[in-house]
C-alpha atoms as a PDB file:
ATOM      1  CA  UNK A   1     -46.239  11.053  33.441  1.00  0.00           C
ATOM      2  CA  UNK A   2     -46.528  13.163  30.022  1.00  0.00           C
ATOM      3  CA  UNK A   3     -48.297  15.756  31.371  1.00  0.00           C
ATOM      4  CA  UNK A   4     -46.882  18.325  34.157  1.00  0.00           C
ATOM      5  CA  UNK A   5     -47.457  21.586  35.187  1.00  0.00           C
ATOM      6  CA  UNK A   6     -46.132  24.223  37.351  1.00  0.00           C
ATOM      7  CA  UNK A   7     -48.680  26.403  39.057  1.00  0.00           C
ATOM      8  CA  UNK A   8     -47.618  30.025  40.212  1.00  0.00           C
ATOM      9  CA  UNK A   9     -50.054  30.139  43.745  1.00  0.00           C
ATOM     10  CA  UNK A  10     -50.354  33.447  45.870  1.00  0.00           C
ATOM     11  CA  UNK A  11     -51.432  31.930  49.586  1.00  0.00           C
ATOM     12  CA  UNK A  12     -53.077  33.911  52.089  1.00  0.00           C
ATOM     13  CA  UNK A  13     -53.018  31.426  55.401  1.00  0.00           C
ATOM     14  CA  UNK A  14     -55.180  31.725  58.326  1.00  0.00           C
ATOM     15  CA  UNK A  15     -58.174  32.646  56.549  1.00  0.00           C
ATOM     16  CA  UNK A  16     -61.456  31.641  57.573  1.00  0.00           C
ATOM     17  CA  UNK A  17     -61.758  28.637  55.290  1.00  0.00           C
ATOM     18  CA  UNK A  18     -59.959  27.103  52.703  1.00  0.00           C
ATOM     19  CA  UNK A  19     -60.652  27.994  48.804  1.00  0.00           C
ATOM     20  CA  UNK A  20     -59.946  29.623  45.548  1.00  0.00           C
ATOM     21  CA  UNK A  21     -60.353  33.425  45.529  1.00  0.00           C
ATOM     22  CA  UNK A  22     -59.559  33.956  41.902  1.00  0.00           C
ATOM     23  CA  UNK A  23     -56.104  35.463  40.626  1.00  0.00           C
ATOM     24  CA  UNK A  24     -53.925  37.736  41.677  1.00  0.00           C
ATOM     25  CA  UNK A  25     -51.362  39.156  38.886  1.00  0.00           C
ATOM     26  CA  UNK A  26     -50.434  35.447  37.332  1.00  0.00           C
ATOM     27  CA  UNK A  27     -50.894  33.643  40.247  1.00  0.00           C
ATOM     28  CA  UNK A  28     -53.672  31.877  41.344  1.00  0.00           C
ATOM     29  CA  UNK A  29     -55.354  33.224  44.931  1.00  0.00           C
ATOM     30  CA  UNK A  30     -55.649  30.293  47.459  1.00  0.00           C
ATOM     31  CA  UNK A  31     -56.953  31.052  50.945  1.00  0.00           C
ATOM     32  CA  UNK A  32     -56.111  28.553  53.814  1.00  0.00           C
ATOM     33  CA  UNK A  33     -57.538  28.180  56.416  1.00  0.00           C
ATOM     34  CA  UNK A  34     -54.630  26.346  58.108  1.00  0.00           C
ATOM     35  CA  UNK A  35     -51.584  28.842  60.204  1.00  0.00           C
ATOM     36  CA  UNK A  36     -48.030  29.253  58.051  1.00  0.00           C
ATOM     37  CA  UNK A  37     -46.386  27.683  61.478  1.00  0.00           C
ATOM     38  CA  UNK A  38     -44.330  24.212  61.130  1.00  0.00           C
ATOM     39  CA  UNK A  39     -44.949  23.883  57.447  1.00  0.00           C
ATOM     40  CA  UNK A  40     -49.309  23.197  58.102  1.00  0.00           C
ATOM     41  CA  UNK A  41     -50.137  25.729  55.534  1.00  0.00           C
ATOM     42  CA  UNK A  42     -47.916  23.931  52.915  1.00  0.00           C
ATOM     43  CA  UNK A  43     -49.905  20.880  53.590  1.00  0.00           C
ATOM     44  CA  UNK A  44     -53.008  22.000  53.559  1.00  0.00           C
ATOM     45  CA  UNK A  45     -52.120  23.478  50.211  1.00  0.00           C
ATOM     46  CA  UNK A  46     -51.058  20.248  49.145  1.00  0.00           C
ATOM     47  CA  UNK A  47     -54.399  18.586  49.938  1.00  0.00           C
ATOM     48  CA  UNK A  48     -56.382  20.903  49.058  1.00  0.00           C
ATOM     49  CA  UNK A  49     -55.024  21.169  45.668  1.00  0.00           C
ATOM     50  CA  UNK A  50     -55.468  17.255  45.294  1.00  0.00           C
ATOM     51  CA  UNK A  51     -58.351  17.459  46.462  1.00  0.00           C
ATOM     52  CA  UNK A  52     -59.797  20.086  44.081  1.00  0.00           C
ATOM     53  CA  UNK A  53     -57.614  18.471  40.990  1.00  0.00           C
ATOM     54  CA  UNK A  54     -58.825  14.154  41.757  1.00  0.00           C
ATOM     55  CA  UNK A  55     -55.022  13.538  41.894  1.00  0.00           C
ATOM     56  CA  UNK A  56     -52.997  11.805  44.965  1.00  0.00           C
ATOM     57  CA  UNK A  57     -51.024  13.766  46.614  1.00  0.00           C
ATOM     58  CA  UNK A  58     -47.804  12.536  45.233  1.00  0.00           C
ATOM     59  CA  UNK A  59     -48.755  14.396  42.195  1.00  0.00           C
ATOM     60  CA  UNK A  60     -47.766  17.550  43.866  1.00  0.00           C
ATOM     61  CA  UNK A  61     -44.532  19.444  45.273  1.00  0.00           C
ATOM     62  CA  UNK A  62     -43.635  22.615  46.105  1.00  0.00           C
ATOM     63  CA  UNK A  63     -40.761  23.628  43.889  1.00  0.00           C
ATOM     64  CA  UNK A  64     -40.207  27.504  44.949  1.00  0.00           C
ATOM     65  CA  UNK A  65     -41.585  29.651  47.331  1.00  0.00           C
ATOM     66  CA  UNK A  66     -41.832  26.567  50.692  1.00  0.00           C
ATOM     67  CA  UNK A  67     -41.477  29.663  52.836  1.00  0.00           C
ATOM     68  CA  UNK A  68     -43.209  32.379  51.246  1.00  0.00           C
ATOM     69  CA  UNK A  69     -47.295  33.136  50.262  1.00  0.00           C
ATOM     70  CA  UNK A  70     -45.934  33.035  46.771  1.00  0.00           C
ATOM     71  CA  UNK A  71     -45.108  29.375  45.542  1.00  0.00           C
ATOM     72  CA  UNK A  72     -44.595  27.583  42.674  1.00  0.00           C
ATOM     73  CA  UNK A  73     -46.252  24.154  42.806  1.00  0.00           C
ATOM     74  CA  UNK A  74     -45.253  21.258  40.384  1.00  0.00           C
ATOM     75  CA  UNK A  75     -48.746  18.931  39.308  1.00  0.00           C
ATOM     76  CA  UNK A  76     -47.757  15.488  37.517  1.00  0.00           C
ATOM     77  CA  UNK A  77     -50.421  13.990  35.168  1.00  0.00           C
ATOM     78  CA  UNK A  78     -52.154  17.314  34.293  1.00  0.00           C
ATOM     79  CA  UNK A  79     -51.169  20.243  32.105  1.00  0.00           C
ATOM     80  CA  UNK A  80     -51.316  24.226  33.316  1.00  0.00           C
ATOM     81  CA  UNK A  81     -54.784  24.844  31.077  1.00  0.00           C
ATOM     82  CA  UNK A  82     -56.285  21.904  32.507  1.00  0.00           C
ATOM     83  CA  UNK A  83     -55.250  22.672  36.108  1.00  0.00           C
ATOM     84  CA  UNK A  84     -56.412  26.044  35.979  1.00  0.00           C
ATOM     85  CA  UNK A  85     -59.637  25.526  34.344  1.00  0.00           C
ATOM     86  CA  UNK A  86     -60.640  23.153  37.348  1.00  0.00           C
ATOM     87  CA  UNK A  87     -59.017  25.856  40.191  1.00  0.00           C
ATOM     88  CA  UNK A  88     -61.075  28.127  38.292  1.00  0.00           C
ATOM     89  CA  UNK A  89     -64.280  26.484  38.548  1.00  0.00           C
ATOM     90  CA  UNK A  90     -63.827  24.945  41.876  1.00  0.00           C
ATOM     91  CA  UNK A  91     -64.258  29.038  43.184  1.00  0.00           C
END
């Protein structure tokens, strides 16, 4: 796809339900609702952020950060203004 962008996300997991919370530094804040055990706070990024963007899930993948709260997240078909602009008002 032309477009792509690579999202820096701050996670906090296990929070009482899953949504934006703003920014943090450069990052955008993401609270999950979902445990960082067996890679279900990953996924629940993953869907969430489809979910809140209208693209499939394919669109997305973790490119740094798979183990950590801070992650990098690749997004195919939409560009970093775009993406954030729709995180932004999703909050």
């Amino acid at each position: 796809m032309a477009n792509s962008a690579v999202l820096p996300i701050r996670v906090i997991p296990r929070s009482p339900r899953t949504r934006v919370d703003g920014m943090r530094g450069d990052a955008i804040l993401i609270r999950l609702a979902a445990p960082p055990v067996e890679g279900a706070a990953n996924d629940a990024l993953i869907a969430f952020l489809s979910d809140a963007l209208g693209l499939p899930r394919r669109n997305f993948q973790i490119v740094s950060g798979e183990k950590s709260r801070d992650k990098r997240v690749s997004v195919a078909g939409m560009d970093v203004a775009s993406a954030m602009k729709m995180l932004m008002a999703s909050k």
